[in-house]
N, C-alpha and C. Protein backbone atom coordinates (compact mmCIF):
# COMPACT_ATOMS: atom_id res chain seq x y z
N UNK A 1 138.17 63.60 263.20
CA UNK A 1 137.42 64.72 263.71
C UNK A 1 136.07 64.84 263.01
N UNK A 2 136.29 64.64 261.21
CA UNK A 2 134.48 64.78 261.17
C UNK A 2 133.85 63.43 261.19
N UNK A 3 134.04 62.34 261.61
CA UNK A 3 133.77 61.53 261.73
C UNK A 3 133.17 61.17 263.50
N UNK A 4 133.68 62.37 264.20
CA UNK A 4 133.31 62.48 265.55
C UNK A 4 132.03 63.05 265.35
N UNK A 5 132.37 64.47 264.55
CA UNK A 5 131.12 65.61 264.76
C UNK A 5 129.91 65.13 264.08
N UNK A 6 130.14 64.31 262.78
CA UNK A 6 128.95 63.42 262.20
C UNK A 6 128.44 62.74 262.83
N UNK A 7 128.70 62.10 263.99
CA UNK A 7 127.84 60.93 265.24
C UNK A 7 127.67 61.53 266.63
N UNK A 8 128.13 63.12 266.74
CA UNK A 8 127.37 63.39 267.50
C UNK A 8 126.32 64.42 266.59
N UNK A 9 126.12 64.86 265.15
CA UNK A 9 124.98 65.25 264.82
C UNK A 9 124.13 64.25 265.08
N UNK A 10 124.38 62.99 264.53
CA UNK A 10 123.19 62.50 264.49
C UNK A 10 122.40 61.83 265.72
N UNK A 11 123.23 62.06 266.78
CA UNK A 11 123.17 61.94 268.47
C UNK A 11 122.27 62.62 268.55
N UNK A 12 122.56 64.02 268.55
CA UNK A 12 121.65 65.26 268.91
C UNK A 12 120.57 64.86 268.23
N UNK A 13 120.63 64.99 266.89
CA UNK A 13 119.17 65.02 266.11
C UNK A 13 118.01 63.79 266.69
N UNK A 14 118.53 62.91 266.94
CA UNK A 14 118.05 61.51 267.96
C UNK A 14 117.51 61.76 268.93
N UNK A 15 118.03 62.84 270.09
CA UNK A 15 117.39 63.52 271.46
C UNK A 15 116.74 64.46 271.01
N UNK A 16 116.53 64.97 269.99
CA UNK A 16 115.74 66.22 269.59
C UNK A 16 114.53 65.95 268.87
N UNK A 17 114.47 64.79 268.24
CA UNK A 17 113.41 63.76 267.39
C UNK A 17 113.35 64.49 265.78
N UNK A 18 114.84 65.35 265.64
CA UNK A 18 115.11 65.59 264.40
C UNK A 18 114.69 64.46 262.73
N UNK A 19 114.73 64.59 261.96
CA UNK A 19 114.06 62.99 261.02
C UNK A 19 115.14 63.27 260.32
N UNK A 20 115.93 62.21 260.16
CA UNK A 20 117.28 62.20 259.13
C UNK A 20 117.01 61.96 257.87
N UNK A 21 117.23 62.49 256.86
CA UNK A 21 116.77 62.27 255.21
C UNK A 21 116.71 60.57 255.20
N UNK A 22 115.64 59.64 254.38
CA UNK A 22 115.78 58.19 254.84
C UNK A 22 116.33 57.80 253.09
N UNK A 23 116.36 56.66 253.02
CA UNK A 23 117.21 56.15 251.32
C UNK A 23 116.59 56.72 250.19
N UNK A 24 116.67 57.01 249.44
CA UNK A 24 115.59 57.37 248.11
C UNK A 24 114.63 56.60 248.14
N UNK A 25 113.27 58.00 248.07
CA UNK A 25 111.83 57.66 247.72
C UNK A 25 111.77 56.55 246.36
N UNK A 26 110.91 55.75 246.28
CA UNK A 26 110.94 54.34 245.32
C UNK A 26 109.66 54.63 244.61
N UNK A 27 109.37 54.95 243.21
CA UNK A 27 108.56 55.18 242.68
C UNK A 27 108.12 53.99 241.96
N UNK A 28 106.25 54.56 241.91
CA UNK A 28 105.51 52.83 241.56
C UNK A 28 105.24 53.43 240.10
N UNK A 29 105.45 52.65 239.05
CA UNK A 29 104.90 53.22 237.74
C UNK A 29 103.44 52.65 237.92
N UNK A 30 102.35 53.06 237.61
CA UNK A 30 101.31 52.36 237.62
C UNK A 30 100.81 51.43 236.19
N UNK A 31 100.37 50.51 236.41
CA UNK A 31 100.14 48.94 235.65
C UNK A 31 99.44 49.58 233.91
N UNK A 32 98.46 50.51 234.80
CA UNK A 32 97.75 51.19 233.51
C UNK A 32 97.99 51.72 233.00
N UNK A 33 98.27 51.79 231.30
CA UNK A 33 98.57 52.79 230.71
C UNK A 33 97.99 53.89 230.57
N UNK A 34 98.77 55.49 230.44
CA UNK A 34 97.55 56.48 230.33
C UNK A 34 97.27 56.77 228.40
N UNK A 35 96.13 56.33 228.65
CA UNK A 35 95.47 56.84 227.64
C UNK A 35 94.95 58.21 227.18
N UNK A 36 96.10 58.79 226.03
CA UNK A 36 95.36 60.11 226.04
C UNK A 36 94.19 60.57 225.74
N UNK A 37 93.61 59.71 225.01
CA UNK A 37 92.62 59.99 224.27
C UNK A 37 90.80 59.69 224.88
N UNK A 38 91.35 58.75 226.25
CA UNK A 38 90.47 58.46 227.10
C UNK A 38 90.16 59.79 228.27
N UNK A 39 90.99 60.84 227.82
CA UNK A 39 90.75 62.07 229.23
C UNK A 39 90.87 63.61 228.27
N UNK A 40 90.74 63.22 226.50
CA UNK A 40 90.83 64.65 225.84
C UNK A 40 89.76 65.52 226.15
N UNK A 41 88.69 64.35 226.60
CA UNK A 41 87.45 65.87 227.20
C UNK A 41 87.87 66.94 228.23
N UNK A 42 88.92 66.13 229.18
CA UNK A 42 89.05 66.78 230.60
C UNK A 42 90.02 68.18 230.13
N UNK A 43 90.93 68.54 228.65
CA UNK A 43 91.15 69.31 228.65
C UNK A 43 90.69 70.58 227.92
N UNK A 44 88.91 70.33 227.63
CA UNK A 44 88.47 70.99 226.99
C UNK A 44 87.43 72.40 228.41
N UNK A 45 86.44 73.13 227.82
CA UNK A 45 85.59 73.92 228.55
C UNK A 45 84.12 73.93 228.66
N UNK A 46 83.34 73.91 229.36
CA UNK A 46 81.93 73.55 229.31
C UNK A 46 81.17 74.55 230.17
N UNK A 47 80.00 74.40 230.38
CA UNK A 47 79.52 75.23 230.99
C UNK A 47 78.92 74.86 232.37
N UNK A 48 79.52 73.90 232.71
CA UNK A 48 79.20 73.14 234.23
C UNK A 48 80.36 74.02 235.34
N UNK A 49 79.65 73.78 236.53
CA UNK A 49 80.57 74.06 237.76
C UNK A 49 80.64 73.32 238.49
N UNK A 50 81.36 73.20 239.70
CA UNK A 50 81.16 72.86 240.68
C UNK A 50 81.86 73.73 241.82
N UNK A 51 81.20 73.36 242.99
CA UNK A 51 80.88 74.51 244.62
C UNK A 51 81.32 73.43 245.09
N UNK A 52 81.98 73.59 246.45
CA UNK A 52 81.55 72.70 247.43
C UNK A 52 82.77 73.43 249.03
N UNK A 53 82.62 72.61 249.46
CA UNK A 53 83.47 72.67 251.24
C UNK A 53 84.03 71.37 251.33
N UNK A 54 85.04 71.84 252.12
CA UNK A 54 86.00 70.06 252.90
C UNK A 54 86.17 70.70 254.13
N UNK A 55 85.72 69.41 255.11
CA UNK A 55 85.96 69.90 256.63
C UNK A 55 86.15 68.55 257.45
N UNK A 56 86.64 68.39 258.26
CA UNK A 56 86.76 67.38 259.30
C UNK A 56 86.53 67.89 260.74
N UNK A 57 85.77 66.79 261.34
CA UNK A 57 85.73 67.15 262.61
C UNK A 57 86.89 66.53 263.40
N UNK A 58 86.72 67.05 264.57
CA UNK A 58 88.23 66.58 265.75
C UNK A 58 87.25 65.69 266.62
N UNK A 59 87.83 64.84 267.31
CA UNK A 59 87.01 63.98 268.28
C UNK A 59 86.29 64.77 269.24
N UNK A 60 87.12 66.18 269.48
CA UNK A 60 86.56 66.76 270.62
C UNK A 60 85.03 67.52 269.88
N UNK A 61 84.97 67.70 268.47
CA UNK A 61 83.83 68.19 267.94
C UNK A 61 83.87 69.45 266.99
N UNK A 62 85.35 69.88 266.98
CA UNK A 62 85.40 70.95 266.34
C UNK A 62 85.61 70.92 265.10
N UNK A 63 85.56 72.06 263.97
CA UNK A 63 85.35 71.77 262.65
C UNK A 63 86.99 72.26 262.22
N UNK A 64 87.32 71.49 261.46
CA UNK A 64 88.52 71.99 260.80
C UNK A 64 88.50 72.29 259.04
N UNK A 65 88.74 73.08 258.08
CA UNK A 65 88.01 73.39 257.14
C UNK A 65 89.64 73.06 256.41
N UNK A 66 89.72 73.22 254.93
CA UNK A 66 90.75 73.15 253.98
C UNK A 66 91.33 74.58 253.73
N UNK A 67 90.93 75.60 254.37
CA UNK A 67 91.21 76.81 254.59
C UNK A 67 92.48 77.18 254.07
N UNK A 68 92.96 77.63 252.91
CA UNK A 68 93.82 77.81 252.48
C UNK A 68 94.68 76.88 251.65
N UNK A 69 94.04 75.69 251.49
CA UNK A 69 94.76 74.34 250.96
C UNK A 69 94.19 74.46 249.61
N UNK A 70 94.88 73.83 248.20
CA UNK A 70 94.75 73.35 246.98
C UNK A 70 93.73 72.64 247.09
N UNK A 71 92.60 72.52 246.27
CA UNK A 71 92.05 71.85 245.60
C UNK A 71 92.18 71.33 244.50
N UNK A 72 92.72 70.09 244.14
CA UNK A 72 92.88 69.57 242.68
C UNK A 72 90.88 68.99 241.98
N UNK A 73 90.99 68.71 241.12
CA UNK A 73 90.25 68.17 240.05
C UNK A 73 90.64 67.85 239.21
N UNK A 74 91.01 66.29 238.98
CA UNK A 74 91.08 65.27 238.01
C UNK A 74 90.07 64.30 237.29
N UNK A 75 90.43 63.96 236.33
CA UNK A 75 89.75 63.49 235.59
C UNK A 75 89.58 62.26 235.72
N UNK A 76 88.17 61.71 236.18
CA UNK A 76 88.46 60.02 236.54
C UNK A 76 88.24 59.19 235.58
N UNK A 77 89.10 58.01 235.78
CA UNK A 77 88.82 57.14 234.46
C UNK A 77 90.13 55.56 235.18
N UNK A 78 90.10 55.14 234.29
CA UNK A 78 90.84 53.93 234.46
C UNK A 78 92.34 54.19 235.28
N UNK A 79 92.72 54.63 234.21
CA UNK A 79 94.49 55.23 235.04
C UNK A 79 94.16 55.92 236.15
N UNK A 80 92.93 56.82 236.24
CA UNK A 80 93.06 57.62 237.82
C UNK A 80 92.72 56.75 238.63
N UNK A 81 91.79 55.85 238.58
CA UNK A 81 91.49 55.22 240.12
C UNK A 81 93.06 53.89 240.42
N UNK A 82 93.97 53.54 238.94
CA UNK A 82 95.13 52.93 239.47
C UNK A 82 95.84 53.77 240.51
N UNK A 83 96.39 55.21 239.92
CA UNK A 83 97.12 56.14 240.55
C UNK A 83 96.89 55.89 242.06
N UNK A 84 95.10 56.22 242.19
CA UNK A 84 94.79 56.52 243.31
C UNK A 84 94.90 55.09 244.71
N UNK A 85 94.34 54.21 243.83
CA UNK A 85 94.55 53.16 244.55
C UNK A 85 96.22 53.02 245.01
N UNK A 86 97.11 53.27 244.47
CA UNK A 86 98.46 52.76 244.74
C UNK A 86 98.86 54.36 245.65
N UNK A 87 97.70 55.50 245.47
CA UNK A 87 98.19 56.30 246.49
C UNK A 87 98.03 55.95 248.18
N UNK A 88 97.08 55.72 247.60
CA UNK A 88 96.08 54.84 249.49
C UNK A 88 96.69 53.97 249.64
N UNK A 89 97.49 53.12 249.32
CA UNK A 89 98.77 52.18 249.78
C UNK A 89 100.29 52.91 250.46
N UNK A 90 100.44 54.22 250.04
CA UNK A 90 101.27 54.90 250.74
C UNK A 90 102.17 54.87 249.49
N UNK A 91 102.47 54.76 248.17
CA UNK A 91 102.89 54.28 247.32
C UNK A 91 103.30 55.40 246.40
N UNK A 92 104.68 56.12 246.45
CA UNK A 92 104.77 57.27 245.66
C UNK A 92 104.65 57.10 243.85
N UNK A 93 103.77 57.31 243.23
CA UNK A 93 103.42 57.18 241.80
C UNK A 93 103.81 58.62 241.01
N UNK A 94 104.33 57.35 240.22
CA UNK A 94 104.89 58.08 239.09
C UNK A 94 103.67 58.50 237.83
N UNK A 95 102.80 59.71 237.81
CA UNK A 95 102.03 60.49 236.76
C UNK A 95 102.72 60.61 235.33
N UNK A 96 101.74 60.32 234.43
CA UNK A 96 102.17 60.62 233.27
C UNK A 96 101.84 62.12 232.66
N UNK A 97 102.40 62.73 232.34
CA UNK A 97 102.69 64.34 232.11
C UNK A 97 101.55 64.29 231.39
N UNK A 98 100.63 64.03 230.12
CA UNK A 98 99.57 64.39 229.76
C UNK A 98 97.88 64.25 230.68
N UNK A 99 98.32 63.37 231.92
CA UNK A 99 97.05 63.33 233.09
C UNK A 99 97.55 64.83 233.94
N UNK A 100 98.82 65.00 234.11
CA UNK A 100 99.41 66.04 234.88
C UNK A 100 98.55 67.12 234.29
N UNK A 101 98.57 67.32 232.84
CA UNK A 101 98.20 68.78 232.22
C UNK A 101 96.66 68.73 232.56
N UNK A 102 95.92 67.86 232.81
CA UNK A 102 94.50 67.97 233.12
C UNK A 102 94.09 68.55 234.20
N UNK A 103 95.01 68.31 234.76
CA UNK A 103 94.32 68.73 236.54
C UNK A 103 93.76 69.98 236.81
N UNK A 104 93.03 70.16 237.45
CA UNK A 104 92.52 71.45 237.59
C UNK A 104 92.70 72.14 239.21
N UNK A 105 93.33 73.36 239.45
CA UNK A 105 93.49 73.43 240.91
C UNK A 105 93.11 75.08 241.37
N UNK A 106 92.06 75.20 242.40
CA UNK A 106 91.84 76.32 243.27
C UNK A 106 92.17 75.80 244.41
N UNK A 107 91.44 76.75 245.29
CA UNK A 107 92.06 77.72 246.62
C UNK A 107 90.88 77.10 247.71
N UNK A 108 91.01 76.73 248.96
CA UNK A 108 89.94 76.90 249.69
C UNK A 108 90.16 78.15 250.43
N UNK A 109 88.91 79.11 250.89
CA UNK A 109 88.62 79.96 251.15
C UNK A 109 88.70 79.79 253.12
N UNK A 110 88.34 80.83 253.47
CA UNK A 110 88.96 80.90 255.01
C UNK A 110 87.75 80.06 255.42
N UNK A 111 86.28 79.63 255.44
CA UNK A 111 85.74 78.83 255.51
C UNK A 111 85.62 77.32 254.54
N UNK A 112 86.46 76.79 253.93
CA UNK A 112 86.34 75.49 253.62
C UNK A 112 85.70 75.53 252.23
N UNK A 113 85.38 76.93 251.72
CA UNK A 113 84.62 76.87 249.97
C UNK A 113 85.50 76.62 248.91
N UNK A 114 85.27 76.59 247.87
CA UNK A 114 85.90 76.61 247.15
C UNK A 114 84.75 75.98 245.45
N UNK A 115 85.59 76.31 244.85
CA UNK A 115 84.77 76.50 243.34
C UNK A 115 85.35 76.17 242.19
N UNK A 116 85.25 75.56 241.22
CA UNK A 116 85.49 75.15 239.60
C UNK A 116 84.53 75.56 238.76
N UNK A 117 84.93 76.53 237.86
CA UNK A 117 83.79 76.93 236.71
C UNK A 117 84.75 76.40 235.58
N UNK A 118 83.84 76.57 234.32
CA UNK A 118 83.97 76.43 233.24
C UNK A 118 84.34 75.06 232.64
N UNK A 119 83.60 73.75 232.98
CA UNK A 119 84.06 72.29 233.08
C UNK A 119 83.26 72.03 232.00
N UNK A 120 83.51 70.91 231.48
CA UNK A 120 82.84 69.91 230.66
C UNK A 120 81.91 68.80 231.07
N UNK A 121 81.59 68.14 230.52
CA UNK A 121 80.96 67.34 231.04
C UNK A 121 81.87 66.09 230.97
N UNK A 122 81.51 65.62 232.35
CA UNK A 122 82.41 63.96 232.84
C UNK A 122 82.30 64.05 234.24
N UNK A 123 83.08 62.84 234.26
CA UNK A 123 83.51 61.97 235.92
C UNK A 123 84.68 62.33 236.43
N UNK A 124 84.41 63.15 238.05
CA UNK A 124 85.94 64.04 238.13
C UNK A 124 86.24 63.20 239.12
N UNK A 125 87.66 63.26 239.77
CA UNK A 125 87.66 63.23 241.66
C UNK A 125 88.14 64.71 241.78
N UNK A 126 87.90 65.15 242.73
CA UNK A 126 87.82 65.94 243.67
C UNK A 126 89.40 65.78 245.19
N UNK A 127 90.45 66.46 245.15
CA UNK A 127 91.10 66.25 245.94
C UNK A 127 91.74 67.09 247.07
N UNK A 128 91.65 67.07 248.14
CA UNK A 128 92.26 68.39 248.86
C UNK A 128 92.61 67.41 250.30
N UNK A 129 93.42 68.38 251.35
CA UNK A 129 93.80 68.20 252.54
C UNK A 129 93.08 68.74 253.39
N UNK A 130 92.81 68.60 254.51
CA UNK A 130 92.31 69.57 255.79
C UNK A 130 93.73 68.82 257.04
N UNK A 131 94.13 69.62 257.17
CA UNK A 131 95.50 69.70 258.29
C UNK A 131 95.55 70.39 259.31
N UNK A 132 95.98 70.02 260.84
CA UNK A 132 96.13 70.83 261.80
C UNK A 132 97.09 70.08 262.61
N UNK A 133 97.74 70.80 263.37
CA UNK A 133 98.87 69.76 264.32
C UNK A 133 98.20 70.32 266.02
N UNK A 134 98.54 69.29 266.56
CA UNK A 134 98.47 69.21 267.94
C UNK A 134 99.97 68.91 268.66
N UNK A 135 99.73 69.60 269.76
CA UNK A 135 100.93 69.13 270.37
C UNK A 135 101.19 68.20 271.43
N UNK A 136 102.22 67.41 271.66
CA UNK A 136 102.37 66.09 272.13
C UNK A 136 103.40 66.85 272.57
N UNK A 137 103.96 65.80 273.79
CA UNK A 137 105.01 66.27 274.90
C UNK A 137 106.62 66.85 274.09
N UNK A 138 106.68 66.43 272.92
CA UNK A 138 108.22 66.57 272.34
C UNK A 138 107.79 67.43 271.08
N UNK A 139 107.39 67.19 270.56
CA UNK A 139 106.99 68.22 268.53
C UNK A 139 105.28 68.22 268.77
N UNK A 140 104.94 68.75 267.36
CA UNK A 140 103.68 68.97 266.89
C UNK A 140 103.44 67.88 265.98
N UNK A 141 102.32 67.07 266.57
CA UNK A 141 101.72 66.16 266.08
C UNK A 141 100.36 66.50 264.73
N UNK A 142 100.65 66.70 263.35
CA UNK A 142 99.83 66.96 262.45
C UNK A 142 98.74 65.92 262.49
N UNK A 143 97.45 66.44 262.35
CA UNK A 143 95.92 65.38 262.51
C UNK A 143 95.63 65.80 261.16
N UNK A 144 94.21 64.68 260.95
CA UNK A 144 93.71 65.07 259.41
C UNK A 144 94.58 64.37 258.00
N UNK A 145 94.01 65.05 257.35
CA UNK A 145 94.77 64.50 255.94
C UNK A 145 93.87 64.29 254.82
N UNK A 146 93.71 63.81 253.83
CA UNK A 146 93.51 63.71 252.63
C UNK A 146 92.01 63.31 252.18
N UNK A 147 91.23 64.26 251.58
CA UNK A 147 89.48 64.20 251.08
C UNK A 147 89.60 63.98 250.08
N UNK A 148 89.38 62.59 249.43
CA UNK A 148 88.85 62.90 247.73
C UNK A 148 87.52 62.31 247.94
N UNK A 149 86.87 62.75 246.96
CA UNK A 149 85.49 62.30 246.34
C UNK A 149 85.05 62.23 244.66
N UNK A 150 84.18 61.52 244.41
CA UNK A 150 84.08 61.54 242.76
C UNK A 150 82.72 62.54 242.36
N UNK A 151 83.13 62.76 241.55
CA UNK A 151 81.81 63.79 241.16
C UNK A 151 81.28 63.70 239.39
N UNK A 152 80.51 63.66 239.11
CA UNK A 152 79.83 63.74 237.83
C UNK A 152 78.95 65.30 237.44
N UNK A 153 79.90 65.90 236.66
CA UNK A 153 79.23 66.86 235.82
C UNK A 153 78.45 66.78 234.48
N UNK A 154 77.36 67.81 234.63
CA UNK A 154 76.31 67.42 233.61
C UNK A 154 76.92 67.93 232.46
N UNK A 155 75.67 67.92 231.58
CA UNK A 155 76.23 69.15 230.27
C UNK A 155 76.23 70.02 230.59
N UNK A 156 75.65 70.97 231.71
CA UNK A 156 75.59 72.22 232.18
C UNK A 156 75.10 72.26 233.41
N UNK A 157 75.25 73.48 234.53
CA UNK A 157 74.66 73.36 235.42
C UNK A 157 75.83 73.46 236.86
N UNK A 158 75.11 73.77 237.90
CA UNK A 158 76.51 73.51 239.32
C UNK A 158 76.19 71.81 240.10
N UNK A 159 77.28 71.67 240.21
CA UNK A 159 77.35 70.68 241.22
C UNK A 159 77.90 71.05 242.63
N UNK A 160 77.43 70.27 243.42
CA UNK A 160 77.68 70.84 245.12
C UNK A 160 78.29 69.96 245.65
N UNK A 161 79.26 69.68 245.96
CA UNK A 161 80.18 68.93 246.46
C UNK A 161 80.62 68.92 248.28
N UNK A 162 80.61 68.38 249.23
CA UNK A 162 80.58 68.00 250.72
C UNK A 162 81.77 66.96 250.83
N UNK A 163 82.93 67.53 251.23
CA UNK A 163 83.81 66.45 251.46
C UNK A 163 84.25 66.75 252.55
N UNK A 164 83.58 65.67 253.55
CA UNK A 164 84.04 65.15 254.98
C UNK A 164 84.48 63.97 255.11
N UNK A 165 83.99 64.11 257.34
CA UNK A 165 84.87 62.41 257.21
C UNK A 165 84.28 61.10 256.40
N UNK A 166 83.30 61.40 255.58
CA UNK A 166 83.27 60.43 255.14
C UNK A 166 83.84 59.78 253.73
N UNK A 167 84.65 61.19 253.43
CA UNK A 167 85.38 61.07 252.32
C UNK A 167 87.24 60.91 252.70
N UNK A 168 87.38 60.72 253.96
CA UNK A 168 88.81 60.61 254.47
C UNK A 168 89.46 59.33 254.58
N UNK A 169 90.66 59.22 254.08
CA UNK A 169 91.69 58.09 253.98
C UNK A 169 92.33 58.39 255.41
N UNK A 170 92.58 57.38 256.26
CA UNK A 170 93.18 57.99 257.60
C UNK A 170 94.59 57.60 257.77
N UNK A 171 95.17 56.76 256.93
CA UNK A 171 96.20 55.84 256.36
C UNK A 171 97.64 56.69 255.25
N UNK A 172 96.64 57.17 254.70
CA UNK A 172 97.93 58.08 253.41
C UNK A 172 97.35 59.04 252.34
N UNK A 173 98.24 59.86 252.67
CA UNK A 173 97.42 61.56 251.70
C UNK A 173 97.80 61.24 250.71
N UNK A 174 96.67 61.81 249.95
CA UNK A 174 97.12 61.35 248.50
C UNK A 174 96.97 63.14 247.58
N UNK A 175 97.94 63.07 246.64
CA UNK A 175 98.54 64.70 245.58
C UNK A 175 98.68 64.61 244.88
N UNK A 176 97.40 64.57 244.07
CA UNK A 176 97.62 63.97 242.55
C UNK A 176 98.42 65.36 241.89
């Protein structure tokens, strides 16, 4: 009997385009070691900022903004562009807890703003989503996905930051 009702769940879920949990996620350690001592600036305070917006357009022309999505800010350096590279492969990576404590994360605003005060000086990336689903004859089809960009803060001062499509991976979101 549950050996009936188990194959017609997964019957149903099949006509319904339900997604069945798939084998355990496979984590990539990345090649590079993290160096703490290569990112101790990123957990210090400075008097730099940075401003900026993330938006994507739709083919049809419309603007879609990060409106409510995380903004991370990490610290770039050797280990981040491994991470990142093995993220853009679709590649779930395994972070080392002292790059974890660096990160820095706000809010985008109902237009696509968003802001970092009190930075140091260095080489950041910049990371967020812009997401929307469309609908297709059976579910909601999610468009969009994942903006990073690199940014360099001075010793002081704002930086203005613009992350569009020309900062989009169309392949695999990446969360640092």
């Amino acid at each position: 009997m549950i050996q009936k009702s188990a194959a017609l769940i997964v019957i149903a879920c099949g006509l319904c385009g339900c997604v069945l949990p798939s084998a355990q996620t496979q984590w990539t350690e990345p090649k590079a070691a993290y160096v703490e001592t290569a990112y101790t600036w990123a957990a210090g305070t400075g008097p730099a900022a940075i401003t900026g917006q993330a938006f994507l357009r739709t083919r049809g022309g419309d603007v879609k903004t990060c409106a409510g999505s995380d903004v991370k800010l990490v610290p770039d350096g050797v280990y981040t562009q491994e991470v990142l590279s093995l993220m853009l492969t679709g590649k779930s990576v395994t972070v080392a807890d002292g790059f974890v404590a660096k990160k820095r994360v706000t809010q985008c605003d109902a237009q696509g703003n968003f802001r970092f005060d009190g930075l140091p000086q260095g080489k950041w990336l910049i990371q967020t989503n812009v997401t929307w689903e469309v609908p297709t004859q059976y579910y909601m089809d999610e468009q969009g996905g994942s903006l990073v960009q690199a940014v360099t803060t001075p010793g002081q001062g704002l930086v203005h930051a613009i992350l569009s499509d020309r900062d989009f991976n169309v392949d695999h979101k990446v969360a640092f």
